[in-house]
Protein backbone atom coordinates (compact mmCIF):
# COMPACT_ATOMS: atom_id res chain seq x y z
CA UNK A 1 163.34 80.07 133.08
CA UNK A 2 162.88 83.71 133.56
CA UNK A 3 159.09 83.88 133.01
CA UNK A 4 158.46 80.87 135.27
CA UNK A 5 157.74 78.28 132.76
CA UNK A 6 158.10 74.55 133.86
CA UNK A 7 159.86 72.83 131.27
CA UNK A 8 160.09 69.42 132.92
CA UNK A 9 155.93 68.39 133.80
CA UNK A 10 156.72 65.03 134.97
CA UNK A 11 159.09 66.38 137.70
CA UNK A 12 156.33 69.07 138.35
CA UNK A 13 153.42 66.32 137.84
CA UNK A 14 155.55 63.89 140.54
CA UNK A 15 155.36 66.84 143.04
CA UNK A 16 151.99 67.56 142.89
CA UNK A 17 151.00 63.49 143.47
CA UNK A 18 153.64 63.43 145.91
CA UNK A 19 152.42 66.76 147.95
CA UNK A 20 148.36 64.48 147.63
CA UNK A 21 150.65 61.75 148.99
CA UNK A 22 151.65 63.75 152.23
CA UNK A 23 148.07 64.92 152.56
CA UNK A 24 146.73 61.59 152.15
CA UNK A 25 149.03 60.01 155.11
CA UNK A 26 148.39 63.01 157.45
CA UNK A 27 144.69 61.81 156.68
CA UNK A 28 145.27 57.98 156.92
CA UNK A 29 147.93 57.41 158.51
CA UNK A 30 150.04 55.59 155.78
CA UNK A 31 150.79 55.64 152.68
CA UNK A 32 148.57 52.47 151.40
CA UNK A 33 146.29 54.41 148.65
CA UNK A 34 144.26 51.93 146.86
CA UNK A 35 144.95 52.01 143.29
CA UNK A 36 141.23 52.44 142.61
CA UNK A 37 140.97 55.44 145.33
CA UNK A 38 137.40 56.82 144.24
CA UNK A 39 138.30 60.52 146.02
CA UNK A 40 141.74 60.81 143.64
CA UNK A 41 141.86 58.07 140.75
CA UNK A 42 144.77 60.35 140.06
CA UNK A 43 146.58 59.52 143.16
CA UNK A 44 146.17 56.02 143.37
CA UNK A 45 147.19 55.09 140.00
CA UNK A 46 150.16 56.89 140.96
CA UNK A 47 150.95 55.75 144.39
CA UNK A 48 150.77 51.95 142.27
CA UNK A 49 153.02 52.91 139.86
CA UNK A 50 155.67 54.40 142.18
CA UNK A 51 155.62 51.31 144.28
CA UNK A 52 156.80 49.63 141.06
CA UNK A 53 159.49 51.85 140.41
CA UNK A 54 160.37 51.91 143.99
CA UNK A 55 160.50 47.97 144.46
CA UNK A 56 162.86 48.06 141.07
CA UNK A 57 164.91 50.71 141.93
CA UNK A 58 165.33 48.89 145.94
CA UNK A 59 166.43 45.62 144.19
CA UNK A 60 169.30 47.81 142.47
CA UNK A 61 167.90 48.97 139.17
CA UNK A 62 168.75 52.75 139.93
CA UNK A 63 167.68 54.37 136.52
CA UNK A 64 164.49 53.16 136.05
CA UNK A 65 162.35 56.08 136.19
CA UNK A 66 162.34 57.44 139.74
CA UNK A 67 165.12 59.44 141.34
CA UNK A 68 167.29 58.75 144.41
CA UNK A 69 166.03 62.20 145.92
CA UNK A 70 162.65 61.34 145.00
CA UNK A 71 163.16 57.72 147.22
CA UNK A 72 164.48 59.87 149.78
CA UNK A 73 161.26 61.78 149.76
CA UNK A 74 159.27 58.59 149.84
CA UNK A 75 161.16 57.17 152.61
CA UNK A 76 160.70 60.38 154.27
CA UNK A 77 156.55 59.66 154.85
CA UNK A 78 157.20 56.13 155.32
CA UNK A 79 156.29 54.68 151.44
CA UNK A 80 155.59 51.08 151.62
């Protein structure tokens, strides 16, 4: 709105995983974070439930909880 609030977190939250998620495959070279990552616990729990949603919505469930842009963005850095 006009004072900058963000009223959606989780799309905010999903961009600031997903901006860890470039950083980490500059780093790695792939996207492969282990769930238990010990330098971002955040991260990997994320990275393991995106793959979920990913796999779902690939197999034609399109509205279960991650967007077609937000695939695209995956795709983008080579998500696995």
């Amino acid at each position: 709105n006009k004072i900058g609030f963000e009223w959606n977190m989780s799309t905010n939250d999903w961009k600031i995983r997903y901006d860890e998620l470039v950083s980490y495959a500059t780093e790695f070279g792939n996207t492969n974070v282990p769930k238990k990552f010990p330098q971002n616990p955040l991260l990997g729990r994320w990275v393991s439930k995106q793959r979920s949603k990913y796999k779902i919505f690939k197999n034609g469930n399109e509205s279960y909880g991650i967007t077609t842009y937000q695939v695209k963005l995956l795709n983008n850095i080579g998500f696995e």
